[in-house]
N, C-alpha and C. Protein backbone atom coordinates (compact mmCIF):
# COMPACT_ATOMS: atom_id res chain seq x y z
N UNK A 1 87.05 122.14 51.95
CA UNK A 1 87.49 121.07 51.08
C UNK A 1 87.90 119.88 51.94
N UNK A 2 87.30 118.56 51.63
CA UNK A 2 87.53 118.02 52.14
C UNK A 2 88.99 117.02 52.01
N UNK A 3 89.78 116.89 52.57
CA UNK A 3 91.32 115.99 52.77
C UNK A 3 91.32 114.94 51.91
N UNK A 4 90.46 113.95 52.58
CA UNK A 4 90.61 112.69 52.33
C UNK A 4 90.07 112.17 51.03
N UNK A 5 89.02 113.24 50.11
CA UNK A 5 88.49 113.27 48.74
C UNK A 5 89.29 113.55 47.86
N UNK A 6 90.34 114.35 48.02
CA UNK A 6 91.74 114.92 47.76
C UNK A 6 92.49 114.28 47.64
N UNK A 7 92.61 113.79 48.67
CA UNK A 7 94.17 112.72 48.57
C UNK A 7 93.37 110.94 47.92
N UNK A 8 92.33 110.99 48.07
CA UNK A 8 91.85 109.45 46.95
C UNK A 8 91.69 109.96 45.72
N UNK A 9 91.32 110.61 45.74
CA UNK A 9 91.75 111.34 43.62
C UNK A 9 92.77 111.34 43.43
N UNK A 10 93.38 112.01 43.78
CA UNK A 10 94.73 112.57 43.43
C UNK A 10 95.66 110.80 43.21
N UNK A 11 95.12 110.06 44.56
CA UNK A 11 95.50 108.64 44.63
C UNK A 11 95.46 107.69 43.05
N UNK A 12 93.76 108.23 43.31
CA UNK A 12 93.61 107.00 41.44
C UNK A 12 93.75 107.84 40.73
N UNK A 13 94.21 109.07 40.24
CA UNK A 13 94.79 109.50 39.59
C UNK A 13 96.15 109.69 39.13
N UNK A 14 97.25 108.55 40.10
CA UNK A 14 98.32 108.46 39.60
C UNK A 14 97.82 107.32 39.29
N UNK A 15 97.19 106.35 39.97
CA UNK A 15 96.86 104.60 39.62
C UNK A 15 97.17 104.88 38.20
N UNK A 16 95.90 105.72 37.69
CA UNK A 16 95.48 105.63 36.32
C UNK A 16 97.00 105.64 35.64
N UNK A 17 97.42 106.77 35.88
CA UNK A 17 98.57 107.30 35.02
C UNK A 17 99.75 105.70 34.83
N UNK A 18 100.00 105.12 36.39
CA UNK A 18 100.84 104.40 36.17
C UNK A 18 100.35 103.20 35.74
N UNK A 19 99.18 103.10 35.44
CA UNK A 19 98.47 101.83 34.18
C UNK A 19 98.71 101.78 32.67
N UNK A 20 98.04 103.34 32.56
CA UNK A 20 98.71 103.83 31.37
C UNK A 20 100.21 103.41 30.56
N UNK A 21 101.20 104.04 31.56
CA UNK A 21 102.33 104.12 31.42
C UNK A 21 103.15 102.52 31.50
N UNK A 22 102.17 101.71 32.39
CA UNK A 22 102.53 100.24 32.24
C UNK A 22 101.93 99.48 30.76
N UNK A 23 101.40 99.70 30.52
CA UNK A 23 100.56 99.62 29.26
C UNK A 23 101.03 99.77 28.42
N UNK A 24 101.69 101.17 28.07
CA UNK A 24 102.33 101.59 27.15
C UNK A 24 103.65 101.57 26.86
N UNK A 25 104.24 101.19 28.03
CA UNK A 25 105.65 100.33 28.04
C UNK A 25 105.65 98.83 27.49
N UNK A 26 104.65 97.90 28.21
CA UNK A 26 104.10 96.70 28.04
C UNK A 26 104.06 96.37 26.42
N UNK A 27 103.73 97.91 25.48
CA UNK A 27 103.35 97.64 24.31
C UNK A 27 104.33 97.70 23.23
N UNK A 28 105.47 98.53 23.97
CA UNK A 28 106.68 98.94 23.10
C UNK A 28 107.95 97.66 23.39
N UNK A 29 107.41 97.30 24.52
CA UNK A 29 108.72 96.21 24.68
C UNK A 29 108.10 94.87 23.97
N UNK A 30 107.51 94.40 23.22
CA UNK A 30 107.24 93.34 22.46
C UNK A 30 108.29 93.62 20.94
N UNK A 31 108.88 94.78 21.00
CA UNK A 31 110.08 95.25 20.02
C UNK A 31 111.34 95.10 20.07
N UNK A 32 111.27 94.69 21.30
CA UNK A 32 113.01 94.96 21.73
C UNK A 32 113.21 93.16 22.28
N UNK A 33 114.36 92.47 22.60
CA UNK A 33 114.62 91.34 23.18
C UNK A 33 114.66 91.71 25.14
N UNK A 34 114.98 91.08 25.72
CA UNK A 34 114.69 91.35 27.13
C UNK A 34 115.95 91.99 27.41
N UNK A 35 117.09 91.51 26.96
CA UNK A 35 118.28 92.14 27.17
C UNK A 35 118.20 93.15 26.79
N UNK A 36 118.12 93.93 25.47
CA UNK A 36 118.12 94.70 24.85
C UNK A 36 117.05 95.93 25.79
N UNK A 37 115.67 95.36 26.14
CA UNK A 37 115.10 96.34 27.12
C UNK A 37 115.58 96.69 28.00
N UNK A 38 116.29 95.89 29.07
CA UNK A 38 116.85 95.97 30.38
C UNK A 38 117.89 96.88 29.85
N UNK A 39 118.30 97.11 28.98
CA UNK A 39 119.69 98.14 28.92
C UNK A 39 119.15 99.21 28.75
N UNK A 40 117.76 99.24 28.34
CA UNK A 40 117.34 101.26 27.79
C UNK A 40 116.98 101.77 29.16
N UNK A 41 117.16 102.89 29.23
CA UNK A 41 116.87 103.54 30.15
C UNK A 41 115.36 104.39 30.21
N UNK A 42 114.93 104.51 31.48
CA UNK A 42 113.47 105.28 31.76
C UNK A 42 113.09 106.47 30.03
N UNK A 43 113.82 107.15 30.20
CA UNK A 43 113.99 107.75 29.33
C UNK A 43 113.88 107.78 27.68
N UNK A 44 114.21 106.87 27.27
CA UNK A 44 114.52 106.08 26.40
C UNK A 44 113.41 105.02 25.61
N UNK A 45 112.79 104.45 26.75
CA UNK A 45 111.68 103.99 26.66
C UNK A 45 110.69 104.89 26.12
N UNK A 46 110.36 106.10 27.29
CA UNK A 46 109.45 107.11 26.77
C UNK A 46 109.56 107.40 25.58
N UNK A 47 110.42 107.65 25.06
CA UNK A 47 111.27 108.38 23.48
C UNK A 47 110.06 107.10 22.65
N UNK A 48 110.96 106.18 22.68
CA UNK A 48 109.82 104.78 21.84
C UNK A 48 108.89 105.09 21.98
N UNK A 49 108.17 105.12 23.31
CA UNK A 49 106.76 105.45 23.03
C UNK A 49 106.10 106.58 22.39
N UNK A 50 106.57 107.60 22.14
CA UNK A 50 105.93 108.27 22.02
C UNK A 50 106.13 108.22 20.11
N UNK A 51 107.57 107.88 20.14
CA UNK A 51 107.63 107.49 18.73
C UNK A 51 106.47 106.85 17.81
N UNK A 52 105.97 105.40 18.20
CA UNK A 52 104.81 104.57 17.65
C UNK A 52 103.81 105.04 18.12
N UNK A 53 103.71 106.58 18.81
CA UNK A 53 102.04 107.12 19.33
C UNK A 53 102.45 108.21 18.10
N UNK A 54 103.33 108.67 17.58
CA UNK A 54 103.11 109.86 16.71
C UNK A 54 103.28 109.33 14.69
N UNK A 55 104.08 107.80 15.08
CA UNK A 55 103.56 107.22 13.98
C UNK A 55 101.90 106.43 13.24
N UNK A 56 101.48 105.97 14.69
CA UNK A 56 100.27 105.77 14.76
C UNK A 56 98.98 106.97 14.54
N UNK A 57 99.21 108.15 14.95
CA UNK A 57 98.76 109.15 14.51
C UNK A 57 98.75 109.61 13.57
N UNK A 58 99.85 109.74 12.67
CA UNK A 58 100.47 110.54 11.89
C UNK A 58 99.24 109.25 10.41
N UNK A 59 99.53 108.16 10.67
CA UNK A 59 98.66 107.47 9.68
C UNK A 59 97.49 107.36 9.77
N UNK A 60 97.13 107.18 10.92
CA UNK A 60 95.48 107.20 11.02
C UNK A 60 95.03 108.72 10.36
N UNK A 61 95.63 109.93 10.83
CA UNK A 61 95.03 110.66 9.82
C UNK A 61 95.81 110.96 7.98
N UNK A 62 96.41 109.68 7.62
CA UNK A 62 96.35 109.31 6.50
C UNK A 62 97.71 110.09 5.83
N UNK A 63 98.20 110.61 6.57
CA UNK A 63 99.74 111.45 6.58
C UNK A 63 100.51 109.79 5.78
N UNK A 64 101.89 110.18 5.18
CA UNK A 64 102.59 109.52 4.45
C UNK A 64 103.59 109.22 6.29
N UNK A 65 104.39 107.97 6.82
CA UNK A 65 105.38 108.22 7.62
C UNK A 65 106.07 107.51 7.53
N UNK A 66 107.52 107.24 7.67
CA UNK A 66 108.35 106.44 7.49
C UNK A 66 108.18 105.47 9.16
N UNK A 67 107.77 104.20 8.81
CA UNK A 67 108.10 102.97 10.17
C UNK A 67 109.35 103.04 11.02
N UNK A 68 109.27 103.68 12.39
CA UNK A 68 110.36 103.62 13.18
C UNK A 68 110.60 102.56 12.99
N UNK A 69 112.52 102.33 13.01
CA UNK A 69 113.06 101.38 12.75
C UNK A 69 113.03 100.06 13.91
N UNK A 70 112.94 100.18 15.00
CA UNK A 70 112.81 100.00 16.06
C UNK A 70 111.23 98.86 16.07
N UNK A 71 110.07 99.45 15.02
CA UNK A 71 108.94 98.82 14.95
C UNK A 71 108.83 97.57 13.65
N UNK A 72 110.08 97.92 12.77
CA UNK A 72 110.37 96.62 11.51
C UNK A 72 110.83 95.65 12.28
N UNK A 73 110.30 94.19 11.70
CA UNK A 73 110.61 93.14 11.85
C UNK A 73 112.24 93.01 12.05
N UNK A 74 112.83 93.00 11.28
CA UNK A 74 114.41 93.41 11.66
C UNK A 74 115.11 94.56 11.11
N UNK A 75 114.95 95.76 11.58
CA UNK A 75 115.74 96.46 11.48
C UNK A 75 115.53 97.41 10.40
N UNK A 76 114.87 96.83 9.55
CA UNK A 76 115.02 97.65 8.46
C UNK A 76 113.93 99.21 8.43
N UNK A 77 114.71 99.77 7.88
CA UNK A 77 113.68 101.00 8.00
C UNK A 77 112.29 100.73 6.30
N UNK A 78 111.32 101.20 6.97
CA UNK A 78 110.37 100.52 5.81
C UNK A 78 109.50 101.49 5.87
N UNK A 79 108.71 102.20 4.43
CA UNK A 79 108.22 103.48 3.94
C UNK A 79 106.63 103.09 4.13
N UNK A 80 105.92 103.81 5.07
CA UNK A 80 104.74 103.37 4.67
C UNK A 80 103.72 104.10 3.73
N UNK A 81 102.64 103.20 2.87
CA UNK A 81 101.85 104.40 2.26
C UNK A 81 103.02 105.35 1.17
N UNK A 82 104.38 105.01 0.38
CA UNK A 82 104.81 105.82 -0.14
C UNK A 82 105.34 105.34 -1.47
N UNK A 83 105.11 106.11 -2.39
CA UNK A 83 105.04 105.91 -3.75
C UNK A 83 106.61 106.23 -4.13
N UNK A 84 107.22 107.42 -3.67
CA UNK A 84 108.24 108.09 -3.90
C UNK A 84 109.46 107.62 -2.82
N UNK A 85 109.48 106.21 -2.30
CA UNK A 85 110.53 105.98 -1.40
C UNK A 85 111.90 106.03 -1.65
N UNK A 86 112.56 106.48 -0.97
CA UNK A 86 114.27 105.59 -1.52
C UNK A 86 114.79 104.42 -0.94
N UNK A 87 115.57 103.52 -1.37
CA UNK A 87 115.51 102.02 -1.00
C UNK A 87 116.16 102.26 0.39
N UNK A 88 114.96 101.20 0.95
CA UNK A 88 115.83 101.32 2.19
C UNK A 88 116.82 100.55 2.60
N UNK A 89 118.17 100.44 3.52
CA UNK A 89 119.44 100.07 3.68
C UNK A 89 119.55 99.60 4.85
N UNK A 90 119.84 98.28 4.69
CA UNK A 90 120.32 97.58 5.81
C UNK A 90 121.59 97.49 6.50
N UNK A 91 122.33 98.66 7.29
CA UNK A 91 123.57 98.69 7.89
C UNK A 91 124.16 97.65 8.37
N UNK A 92 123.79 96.40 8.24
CA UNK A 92 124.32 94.92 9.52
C UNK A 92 125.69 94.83 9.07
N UNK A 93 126.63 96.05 8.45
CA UNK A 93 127.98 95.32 7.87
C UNK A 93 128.88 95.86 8.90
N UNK A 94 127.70 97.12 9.46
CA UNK A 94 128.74 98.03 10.79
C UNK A 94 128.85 97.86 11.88
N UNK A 95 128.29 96.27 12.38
CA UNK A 95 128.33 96.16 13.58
C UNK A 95 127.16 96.65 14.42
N UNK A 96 127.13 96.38 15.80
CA UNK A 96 125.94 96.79 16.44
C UNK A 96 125.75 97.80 16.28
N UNK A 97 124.28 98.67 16.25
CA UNK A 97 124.15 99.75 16.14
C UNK A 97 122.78 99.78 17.22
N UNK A 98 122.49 100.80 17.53
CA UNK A 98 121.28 101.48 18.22
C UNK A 98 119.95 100.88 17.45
N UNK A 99 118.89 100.45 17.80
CA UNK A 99 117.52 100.28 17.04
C UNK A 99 117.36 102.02 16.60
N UNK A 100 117.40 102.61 17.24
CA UNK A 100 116.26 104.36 16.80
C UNK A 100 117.76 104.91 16.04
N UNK A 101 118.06 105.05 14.86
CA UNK A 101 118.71 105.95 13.96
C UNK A 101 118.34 106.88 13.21
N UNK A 102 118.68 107.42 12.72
CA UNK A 102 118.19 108.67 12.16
C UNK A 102 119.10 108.71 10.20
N UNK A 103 118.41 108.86 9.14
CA UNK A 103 118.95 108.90 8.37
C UNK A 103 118.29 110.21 7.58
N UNK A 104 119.27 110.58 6.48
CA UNK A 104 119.01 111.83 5.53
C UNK A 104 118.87 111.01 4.52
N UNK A 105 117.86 112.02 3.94
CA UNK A 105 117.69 111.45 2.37
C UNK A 105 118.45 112.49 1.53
N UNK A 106 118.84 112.63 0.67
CA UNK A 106 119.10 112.86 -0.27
C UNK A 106 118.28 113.56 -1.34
N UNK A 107 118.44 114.67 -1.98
CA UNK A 107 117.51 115.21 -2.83
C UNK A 107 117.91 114.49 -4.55
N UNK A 108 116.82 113.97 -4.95
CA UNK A 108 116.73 113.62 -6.12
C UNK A 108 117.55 114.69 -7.37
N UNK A 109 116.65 115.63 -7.49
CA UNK A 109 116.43 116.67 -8.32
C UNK A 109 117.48 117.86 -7.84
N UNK A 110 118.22 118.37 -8.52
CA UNK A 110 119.03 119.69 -8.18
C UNK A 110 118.08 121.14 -8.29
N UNK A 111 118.42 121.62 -7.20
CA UNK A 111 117.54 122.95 -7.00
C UNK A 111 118.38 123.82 -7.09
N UNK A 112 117.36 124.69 -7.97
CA UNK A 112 118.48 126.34 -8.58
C UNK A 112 117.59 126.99 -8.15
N UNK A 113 117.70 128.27 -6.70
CA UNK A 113 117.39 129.61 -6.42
C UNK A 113 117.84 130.73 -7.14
N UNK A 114 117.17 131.55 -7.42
CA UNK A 114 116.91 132.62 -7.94
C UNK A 114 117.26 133.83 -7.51
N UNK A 115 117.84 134.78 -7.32
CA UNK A 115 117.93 135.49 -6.27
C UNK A 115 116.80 136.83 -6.94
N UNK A 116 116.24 137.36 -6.11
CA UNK A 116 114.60 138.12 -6.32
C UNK A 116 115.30 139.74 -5.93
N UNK A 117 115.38 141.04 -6.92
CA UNK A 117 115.76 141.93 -6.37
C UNK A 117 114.28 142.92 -6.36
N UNK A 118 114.63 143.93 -5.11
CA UNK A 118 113.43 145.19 -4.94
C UNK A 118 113.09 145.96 -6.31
């Protein structure tokens, strides 16, 4: 095996990766303000990304998904593709908050289990 065929693959094979990964950072920070980027961490970033790669998925194959909040114009969380939404809520009364939150919905309808004997 030869060394030096090895170590130039292996070479443009991080290139690639860290194009990618510039790319795909490049694409998520058109969301955030510059300040606001400079404060997220390595980590954090990834999270975003992968967020708008599994929302982007999730619709292209025609799945119902709720718009990371992080990807609305301001803030607001917004239903895509959904007939059955609940309104969505604009928190700006609580002060700064995080772009990526997480909310529960609420069940419409009251559910009565049954209990099933042998």
């Amino acid at each position: 095996m030869n060394k030096d065929s090895s170590f130039s693959k292996n070479l443009r094979e991080d290139t690639q990766k860290s194009e990618k990964k510039y790319k795909a950072f490049r694409d998520i920070s058109k969301y955030f303000s510059k300040k606001e980027w400079a404060k997220l961490s390595h980590s954090e970033k990834i999270t975003y990304v992968y967020l708008k790669r599994n929302y982007t998925t999730m619709t292209s194959l025609g799945l119902r998904a709720t718009l990371p909040a992080f990807m609305s114009s301001n803030g607001q969380i917004i239903e895509s593709q959904s007939d059955d939404s609940d309104e969505c809520r604009n928190h700006g009364s609580q002060g700064p908050r995080r772009r990526m939150s997480h909310r529960l919905r609420e069940r419409k309808y009251l559910v009565a289990y049954e209990e099933i004997s042998d």
